[in-house]
N, C-alpha and C. Protein backbone atom coordinates (compact mmCIF):
# COMPACT_ATOMS: atom_id res chain seq x y z
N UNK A 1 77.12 65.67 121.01
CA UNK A 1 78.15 64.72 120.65
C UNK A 1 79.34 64.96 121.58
N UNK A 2 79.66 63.96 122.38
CA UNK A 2 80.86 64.09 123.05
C UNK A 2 82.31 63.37 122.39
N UNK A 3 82.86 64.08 122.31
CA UNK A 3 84.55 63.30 121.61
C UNK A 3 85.08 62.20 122.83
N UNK A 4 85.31 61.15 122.31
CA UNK A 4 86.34 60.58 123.47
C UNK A 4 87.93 60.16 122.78
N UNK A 5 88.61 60.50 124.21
CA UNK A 5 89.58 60.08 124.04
C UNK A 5 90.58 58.67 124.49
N UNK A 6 89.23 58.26 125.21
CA UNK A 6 89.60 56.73 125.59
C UNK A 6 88.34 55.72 124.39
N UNK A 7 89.24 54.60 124.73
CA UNK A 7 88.91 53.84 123.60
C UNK A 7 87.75 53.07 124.28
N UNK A 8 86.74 52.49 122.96
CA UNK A 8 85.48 51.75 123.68
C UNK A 8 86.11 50.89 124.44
N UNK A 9 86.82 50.10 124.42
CA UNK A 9 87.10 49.16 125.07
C UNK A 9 87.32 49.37 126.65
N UNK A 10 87.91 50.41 126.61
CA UNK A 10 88.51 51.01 127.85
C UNK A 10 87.37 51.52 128.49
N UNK A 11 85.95 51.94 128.35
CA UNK A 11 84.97 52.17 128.69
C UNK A 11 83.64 51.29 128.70
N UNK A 12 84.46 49.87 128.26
CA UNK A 12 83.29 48.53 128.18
C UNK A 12 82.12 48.87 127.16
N UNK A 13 82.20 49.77 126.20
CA UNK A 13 81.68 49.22 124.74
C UNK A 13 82.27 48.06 123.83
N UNK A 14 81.32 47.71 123.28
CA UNK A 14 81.36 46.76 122.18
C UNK A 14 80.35 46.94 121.12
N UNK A 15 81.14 46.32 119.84
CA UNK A 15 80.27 46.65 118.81
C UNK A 15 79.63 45.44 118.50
N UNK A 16 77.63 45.60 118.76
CA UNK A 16 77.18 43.85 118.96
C UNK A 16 77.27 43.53 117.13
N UNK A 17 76.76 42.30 117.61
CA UNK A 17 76.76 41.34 115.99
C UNK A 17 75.77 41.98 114.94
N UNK A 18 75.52 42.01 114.21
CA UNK A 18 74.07 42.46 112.82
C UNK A 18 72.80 41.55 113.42
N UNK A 19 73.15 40.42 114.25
CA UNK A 19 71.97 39.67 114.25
C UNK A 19 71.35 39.96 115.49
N UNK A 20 71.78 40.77 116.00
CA UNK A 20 71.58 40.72 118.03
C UNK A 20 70.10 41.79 117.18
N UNK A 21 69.37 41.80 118.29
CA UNK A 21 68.28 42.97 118.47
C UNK A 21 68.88 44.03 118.37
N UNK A 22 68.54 45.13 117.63
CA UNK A 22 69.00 46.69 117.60
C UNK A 22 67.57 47.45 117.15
N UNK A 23 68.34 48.31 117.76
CA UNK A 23 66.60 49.80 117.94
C UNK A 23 66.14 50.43 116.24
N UNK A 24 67.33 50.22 115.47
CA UNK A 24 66.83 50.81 114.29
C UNK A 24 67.86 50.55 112.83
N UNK A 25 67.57 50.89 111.48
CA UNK A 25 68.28 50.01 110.62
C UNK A 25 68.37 51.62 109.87
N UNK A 26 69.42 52.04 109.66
CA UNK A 26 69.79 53.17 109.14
C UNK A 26 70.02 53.28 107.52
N UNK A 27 68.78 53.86 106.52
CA UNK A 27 69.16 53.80 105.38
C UNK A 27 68.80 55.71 104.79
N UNK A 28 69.57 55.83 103.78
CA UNK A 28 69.43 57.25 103.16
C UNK A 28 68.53 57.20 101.93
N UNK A 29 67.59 57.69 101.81
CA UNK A 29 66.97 57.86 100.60
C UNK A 29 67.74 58.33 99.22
N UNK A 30 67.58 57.16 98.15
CA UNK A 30 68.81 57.49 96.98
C UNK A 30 68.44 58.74 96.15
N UNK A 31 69.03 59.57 95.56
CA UNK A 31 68.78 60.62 94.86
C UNK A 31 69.83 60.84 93.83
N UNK A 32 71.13 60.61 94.38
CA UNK A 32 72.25 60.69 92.81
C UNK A 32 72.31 60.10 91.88
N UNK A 33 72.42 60.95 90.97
CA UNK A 33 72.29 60.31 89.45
C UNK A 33 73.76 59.45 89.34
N UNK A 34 74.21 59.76 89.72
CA UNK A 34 75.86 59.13 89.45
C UNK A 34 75.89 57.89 90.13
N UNK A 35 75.36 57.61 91.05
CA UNK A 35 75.46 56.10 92.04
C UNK A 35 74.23 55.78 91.23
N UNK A 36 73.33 56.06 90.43
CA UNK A 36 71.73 54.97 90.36
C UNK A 36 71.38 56.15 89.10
N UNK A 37 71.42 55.06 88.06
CA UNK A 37 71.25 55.58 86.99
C UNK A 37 69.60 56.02 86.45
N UNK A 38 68.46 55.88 87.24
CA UNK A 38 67.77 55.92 87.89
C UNK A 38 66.75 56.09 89.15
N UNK A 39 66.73 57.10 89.61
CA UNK A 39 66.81 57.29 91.37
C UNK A 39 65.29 56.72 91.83
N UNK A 40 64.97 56.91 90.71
CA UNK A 40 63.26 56.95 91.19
C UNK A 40 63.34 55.02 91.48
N UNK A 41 63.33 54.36 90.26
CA UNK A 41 63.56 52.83 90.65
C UNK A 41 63.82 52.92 91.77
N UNK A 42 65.05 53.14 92.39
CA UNK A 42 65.98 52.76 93.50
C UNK A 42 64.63 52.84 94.61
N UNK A 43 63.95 53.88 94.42
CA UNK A 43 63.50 54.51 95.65
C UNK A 43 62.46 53.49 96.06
N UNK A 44 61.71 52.83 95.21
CA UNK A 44 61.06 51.60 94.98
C UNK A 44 61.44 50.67 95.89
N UNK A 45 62.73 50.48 95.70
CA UNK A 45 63.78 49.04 96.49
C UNK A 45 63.79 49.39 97.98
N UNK A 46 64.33 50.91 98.00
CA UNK A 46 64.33 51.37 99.63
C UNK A 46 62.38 51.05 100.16
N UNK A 47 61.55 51.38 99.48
CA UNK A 47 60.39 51.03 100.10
C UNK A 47 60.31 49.85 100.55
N UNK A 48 60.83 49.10 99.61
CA UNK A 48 60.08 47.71 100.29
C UNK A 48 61.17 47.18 100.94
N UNK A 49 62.35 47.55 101.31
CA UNK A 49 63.19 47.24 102.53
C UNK A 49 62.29 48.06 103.50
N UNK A 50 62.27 49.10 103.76
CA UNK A 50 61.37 49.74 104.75
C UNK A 50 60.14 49.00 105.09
N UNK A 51 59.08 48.75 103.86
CA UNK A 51 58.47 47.57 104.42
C UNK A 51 58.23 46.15 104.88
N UNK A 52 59.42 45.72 104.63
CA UNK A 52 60.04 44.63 105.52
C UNK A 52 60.25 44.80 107.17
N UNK A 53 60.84 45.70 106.93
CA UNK A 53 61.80 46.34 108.49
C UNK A 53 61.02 46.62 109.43
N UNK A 54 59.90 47.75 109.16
CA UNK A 54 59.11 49.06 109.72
C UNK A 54 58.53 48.13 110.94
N UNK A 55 58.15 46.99 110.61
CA UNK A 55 57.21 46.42 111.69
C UNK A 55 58.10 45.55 113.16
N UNK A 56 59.30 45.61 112.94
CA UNK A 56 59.76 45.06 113.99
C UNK A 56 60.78 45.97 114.67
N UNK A 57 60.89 47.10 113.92
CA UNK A 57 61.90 47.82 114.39
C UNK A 57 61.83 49.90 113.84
N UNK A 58 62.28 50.58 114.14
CA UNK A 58 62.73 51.79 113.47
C UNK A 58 63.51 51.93 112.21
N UNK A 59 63.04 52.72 111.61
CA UNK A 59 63.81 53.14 110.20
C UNK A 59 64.26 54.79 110.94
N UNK A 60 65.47 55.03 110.45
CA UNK A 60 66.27 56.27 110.33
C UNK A 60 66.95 56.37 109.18
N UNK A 61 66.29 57.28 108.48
CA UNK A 61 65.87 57.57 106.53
C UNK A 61 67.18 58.95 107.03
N UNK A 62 67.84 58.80 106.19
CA UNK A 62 68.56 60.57 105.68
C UNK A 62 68.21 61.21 104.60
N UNK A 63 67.79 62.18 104.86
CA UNK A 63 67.17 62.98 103.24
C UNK A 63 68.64 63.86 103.42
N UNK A 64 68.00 64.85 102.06
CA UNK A 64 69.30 65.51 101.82
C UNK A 64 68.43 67.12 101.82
N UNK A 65 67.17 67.00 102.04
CA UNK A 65 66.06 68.50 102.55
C UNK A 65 64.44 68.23 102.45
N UNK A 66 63.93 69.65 102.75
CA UNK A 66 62.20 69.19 103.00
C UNK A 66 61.34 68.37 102.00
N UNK A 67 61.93 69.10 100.72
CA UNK A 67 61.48 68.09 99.60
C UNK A 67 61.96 67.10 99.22
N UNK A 68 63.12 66.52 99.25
CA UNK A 68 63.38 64.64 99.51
C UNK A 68 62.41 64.00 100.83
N UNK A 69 62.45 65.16 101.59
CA UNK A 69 61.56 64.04 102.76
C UNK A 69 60.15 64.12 102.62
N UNK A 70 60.00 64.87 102.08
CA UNK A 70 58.13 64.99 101.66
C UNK A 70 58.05 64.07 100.32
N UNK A 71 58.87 63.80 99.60
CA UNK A 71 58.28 62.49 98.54
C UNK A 71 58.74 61.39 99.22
N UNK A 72 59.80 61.15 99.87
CA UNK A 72 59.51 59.76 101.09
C UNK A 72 58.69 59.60 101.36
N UNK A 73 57.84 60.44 102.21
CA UNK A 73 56.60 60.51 103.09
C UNK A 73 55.61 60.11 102.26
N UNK A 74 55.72 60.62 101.13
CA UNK A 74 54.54 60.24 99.84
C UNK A 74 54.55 59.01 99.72
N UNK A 75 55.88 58.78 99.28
CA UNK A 75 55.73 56.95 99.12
C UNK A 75 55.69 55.78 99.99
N UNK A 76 56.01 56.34 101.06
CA UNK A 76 55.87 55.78 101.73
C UNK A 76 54.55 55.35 102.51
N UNK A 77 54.01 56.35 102.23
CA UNK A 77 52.71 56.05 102.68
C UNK A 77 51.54 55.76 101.73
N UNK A 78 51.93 55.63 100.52
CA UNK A 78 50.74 55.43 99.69
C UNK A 78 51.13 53.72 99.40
N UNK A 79 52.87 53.24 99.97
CA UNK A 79 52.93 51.68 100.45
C UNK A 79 52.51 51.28 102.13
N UNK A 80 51.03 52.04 102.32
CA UNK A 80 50.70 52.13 103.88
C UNK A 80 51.76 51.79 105.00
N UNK A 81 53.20 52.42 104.82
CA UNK A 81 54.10 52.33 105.61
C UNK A 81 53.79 53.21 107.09
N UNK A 82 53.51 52.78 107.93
CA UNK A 82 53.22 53.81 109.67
C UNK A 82 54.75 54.70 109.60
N UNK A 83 54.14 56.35 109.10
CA UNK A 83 55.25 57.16 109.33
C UNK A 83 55.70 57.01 110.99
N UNK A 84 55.25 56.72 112.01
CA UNK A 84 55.57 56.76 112.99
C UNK A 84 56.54 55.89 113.40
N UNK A 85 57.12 54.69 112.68
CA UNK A 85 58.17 54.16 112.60
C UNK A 85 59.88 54.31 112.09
N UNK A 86 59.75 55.52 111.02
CA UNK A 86 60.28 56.33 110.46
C UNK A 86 60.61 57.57 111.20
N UNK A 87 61.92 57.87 111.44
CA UNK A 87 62.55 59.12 111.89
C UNK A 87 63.57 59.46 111.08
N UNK A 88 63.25 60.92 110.52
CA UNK A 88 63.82 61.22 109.06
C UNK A 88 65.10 62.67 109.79
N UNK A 89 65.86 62.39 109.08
CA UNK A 89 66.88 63.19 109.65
C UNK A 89 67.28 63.72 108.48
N UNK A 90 67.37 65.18 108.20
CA UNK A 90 67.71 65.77 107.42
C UNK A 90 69.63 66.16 107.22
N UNK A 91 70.19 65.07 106.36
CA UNK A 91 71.45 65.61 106.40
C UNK A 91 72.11 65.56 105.54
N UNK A 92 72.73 66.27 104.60
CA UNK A 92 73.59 66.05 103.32
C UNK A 92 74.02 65.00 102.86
N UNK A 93 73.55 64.34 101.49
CA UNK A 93 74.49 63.13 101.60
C UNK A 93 74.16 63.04 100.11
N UNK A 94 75.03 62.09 99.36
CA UNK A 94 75.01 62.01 98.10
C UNK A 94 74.84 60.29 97.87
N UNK A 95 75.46 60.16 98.52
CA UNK A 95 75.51 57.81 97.88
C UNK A 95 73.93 57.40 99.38
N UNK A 96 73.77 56.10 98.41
CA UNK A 96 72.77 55.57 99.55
C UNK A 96 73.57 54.28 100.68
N UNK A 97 74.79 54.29 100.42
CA UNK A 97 75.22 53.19 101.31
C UNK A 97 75.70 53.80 102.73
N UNK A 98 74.62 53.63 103.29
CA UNK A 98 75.20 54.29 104.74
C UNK A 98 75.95 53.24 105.88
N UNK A 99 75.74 52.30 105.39
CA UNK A 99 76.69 51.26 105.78
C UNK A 99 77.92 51.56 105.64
N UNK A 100 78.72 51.84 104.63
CA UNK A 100 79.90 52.40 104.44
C UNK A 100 79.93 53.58 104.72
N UNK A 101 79.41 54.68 104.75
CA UNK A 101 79.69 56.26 105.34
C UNK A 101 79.21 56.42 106.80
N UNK A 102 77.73 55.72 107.24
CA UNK A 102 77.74 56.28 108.42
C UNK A 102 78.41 55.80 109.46
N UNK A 103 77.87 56.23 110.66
CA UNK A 103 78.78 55.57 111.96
C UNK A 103 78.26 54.18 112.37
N UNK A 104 79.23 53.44 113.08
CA UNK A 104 78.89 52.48 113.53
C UNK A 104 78.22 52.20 114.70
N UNK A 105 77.30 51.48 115.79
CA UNK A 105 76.65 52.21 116.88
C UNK A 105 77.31 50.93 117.45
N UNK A 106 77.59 51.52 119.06
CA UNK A 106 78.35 50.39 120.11
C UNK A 106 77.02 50.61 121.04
N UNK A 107 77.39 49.36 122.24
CA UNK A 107 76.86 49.29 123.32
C UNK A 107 77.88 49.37 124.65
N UNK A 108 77.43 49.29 125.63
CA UNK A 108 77.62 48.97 126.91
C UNK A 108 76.84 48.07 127.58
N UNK A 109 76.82 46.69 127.90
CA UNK A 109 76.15 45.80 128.44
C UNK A 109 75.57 46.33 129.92
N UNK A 110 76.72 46.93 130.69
CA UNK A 110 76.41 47.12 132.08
C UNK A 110 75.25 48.41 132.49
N UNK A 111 75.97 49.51 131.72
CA UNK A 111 74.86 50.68 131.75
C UNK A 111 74.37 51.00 130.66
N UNK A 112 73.95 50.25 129.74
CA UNK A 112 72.74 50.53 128.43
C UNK A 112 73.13 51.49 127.84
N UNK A 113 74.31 52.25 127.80
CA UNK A 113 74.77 53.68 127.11
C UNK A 113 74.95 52.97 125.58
N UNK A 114 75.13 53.92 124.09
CA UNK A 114 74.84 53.61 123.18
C UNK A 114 76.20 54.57 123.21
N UNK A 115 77.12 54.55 121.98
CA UNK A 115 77.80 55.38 121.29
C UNK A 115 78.23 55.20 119.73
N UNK A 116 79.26 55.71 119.27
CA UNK A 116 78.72 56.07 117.85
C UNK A 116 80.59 55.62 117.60
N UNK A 117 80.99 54.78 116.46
CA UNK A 117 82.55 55.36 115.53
C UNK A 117 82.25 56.06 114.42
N UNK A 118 82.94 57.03 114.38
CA UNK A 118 83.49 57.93 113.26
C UNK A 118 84.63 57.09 112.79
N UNK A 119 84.28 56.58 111.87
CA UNK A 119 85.40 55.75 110.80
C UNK A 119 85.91 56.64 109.45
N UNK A 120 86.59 56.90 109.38
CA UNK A 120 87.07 57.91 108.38
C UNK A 120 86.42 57.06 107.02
N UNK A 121 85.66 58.30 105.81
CA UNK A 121 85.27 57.50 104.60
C UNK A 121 86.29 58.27 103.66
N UNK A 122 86.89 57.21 102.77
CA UNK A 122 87.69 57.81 101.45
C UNK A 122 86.69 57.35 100.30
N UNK A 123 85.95 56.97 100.14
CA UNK A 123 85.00 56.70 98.93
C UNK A 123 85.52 56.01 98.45
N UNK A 124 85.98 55.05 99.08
CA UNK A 124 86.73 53.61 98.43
C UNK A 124 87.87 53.81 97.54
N UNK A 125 89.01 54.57 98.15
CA UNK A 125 89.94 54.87 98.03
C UNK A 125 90.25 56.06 97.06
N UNK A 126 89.38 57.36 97.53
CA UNK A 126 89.15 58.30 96.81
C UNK A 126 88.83 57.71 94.96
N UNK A 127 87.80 56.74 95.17
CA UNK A 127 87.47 56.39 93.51
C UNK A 127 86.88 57.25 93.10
N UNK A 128 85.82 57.63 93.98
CA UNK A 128 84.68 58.41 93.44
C UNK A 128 84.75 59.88 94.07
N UNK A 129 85.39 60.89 93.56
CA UNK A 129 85.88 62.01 94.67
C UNK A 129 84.33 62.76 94.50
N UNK A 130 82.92 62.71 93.89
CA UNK A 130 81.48 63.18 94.25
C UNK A 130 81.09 62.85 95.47
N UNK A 131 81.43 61.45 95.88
CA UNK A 131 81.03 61.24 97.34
C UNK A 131 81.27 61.41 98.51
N UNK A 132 82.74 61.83 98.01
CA UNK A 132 83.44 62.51 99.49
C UNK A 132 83.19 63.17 100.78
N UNK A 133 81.98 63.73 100.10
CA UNK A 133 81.27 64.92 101.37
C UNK A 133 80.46 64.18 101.82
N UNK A 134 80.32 62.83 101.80
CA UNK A 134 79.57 61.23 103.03
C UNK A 134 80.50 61.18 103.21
N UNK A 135 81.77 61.73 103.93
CA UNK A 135 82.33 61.48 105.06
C UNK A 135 82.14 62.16 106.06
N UNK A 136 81.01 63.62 106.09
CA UNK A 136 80.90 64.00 107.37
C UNK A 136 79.73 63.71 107.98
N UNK A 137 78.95 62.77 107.23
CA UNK A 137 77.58 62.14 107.42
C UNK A 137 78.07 62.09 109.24
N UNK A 138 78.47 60.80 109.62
CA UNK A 138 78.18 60.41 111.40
C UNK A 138 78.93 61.76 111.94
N UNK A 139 79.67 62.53 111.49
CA UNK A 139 79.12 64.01 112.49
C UNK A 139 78.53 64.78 112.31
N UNK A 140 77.17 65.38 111.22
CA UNK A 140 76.02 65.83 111.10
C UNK A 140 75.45 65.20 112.48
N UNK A 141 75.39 63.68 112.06
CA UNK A 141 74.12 62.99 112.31
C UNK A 141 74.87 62.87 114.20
N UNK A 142 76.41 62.94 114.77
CA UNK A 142 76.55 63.37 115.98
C UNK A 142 75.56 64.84 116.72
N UNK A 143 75.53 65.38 115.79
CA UNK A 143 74.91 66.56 116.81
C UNK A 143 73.53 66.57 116.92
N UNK A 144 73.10 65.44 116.21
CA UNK A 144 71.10 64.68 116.69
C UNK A 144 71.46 63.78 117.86
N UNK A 145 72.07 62.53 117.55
CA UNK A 145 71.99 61.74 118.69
C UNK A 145 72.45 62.25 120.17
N UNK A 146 73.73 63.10 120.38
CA UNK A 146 74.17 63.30 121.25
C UNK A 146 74.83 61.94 121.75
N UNK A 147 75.46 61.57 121.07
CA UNK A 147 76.10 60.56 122.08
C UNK A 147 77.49 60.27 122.56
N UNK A 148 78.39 59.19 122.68
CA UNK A 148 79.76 59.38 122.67
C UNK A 148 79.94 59.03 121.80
N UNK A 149 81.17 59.73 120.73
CA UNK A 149 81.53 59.42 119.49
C UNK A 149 83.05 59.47 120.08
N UNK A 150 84.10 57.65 118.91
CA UNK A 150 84.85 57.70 119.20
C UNK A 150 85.50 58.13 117.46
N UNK A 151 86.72 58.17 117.19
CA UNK A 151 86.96 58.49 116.50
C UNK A 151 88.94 58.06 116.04
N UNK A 152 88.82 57.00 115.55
CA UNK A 152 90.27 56.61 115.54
C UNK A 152 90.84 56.89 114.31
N UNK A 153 90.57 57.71 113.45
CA UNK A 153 91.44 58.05 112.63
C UNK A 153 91.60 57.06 111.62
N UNK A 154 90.71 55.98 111.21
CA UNK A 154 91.11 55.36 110.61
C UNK A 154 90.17 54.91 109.68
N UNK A 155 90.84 54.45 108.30
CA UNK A 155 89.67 54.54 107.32
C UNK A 155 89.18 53.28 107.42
N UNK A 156 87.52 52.91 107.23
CA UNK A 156 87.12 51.70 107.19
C UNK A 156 85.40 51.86 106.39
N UNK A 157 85.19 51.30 105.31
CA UNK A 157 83.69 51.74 105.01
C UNK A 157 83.27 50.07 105.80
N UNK A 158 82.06 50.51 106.70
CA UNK A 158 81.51 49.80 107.55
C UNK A 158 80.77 48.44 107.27
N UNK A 159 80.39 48.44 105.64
CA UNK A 159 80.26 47.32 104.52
C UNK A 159 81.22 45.94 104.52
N UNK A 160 82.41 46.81 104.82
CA UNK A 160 83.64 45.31 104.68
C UNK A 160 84.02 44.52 105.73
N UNK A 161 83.11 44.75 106.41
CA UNK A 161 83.36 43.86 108.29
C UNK A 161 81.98 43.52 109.19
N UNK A 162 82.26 42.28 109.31
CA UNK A 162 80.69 41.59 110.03
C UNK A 162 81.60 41.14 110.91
N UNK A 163 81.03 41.41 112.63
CA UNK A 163 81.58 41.31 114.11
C UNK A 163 80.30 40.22 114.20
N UNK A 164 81.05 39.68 115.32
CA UNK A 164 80.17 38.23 116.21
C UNK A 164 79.59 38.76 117.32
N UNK A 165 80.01 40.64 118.31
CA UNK A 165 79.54 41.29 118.85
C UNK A 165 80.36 40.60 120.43
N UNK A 166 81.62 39.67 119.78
CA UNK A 166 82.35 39.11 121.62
C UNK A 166 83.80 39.53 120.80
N UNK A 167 84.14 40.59 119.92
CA UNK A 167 85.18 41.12 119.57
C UNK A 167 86.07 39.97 118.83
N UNK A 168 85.38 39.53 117.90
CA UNK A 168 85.93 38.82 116.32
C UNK A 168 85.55 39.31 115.54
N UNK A 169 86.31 39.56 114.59
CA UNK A 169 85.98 40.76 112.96
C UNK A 169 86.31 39.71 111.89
N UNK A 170 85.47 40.14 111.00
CA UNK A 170 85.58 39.31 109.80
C UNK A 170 85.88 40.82 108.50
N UNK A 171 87.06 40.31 107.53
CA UNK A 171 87.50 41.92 106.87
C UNK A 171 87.14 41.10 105.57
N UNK A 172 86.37 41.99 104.57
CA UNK A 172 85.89 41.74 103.46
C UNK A 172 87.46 42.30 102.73
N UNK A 173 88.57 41.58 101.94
CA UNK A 173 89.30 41.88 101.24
C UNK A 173 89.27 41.43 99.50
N UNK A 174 89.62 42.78 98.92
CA UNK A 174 89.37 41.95 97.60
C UNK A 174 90.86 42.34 96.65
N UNK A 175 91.08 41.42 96.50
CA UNK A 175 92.69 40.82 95.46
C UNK A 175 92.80 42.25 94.59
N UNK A 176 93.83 42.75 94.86
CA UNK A 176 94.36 43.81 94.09
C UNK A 176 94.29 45.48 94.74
N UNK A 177 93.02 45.37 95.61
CA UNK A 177 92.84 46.46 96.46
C UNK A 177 93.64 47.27 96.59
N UNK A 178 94.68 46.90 97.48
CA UNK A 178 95.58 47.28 98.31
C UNK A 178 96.67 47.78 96.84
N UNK A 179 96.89 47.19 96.13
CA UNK A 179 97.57 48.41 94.80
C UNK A 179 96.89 49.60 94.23
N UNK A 180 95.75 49.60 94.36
CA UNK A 180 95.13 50.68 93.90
C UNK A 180 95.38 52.22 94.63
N UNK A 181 95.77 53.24 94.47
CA UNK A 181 95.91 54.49 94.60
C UNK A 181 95.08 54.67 95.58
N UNK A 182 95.91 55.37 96.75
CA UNK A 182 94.75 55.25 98.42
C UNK A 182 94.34 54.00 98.66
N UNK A 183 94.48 53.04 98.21
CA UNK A 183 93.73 51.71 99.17
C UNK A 183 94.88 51.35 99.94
N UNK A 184 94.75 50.50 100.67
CA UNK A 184 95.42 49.96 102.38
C UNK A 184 96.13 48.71 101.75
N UNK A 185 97.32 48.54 102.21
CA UNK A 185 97.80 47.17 102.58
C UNK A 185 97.38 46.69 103.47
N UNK A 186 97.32 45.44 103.28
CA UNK A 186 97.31 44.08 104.74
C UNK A 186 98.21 43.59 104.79
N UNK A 187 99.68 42.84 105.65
CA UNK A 187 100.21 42.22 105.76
C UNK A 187 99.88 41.00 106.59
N UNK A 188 100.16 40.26 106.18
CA UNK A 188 99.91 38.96 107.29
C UNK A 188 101.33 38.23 108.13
């Protein structure tokens, strides 16, 4: 993992759209009782997103150790899912929304380089202080990829913003937020 201190922009990354082609769809296998009052159900739902996905693209599963990833593997394959599509990364984590905790992945059009944001996670405005420790999820998961990670200091769960991938953001805001204890103002 390399830190930068210049900004993507300044190095001709961009973060593409959800709809462009991408190498892989990043989900964590659910296990907390506190997010899924039920884990085993849940795990059901992650299968058959996986078997949707698996055939056009990579899955990158986060377990939380050998035995979360060996009953993946179970179920996954007794829903004849090709483990070989699946790359399981072993890394601490408690919530399954890795959309909001993990990193975000950029490109470079000119030289194909890939890099990573570290978006600071408050667990949605320190609500849930169990989940807190998914905020060091995208730097675990920095010292697998090796890539450039930028890191602006700033809080954003990655859920509340869909890009067009030519640098227009769309911000998921919801009425009252911003009074709540740790949540953000917007001014307009």
């Amino acid at each position: 993992m390399i830190n930068m201190t210049q900004t993507p922009k300044q190095l001709s990354f961009r973060m593409p759209a959800e709809w462009e082609k991408h190498e892989a769809t990043w989900l964590a296998w659910p296990h907390d009782k506190n997010s899924f009052e039920n884990p085993f159900e849940v795990e059901d739902t992650v299968v058959e997103m996986i078997n949707c996905l698996h055939t056009g693209e990579k899955i990158k599963l986060l377990v939380n150790d050998e035995k979360e990833e060996q009953r993946a593997k179970e179920k996954l394959k007794n829903a004849k899912i090709g483990l070989n599509q699946v790359v399981f990364y072993r890394v601490p984590n408690v919530d399954a929304w890795m959309r909001d905790c993990g990193p975000i992945f950029l490109v470079n059009d000119k030289t194909k380089e890939k890099a990573f944001v570290h978006w600071e996670f408050n667990a949605w405005g320190i609500k849930y202080d169990d989940l807190l420790q998914d905020k060091i999820i995208p730097e675990k998961l920095g010292k697998f990829l090796k890539l450039k990670r930028f890191r602006p200091g700033i809080v954003l769960e990655g859920g509340s913003i869909d890009v067009n991938g030519k640098g227009m953001c769309r911000v998921c805001f919801l009425e009252g937020w911003a009074a709540e204890p740790g949540g953000h103002s917007i001014t307009s």
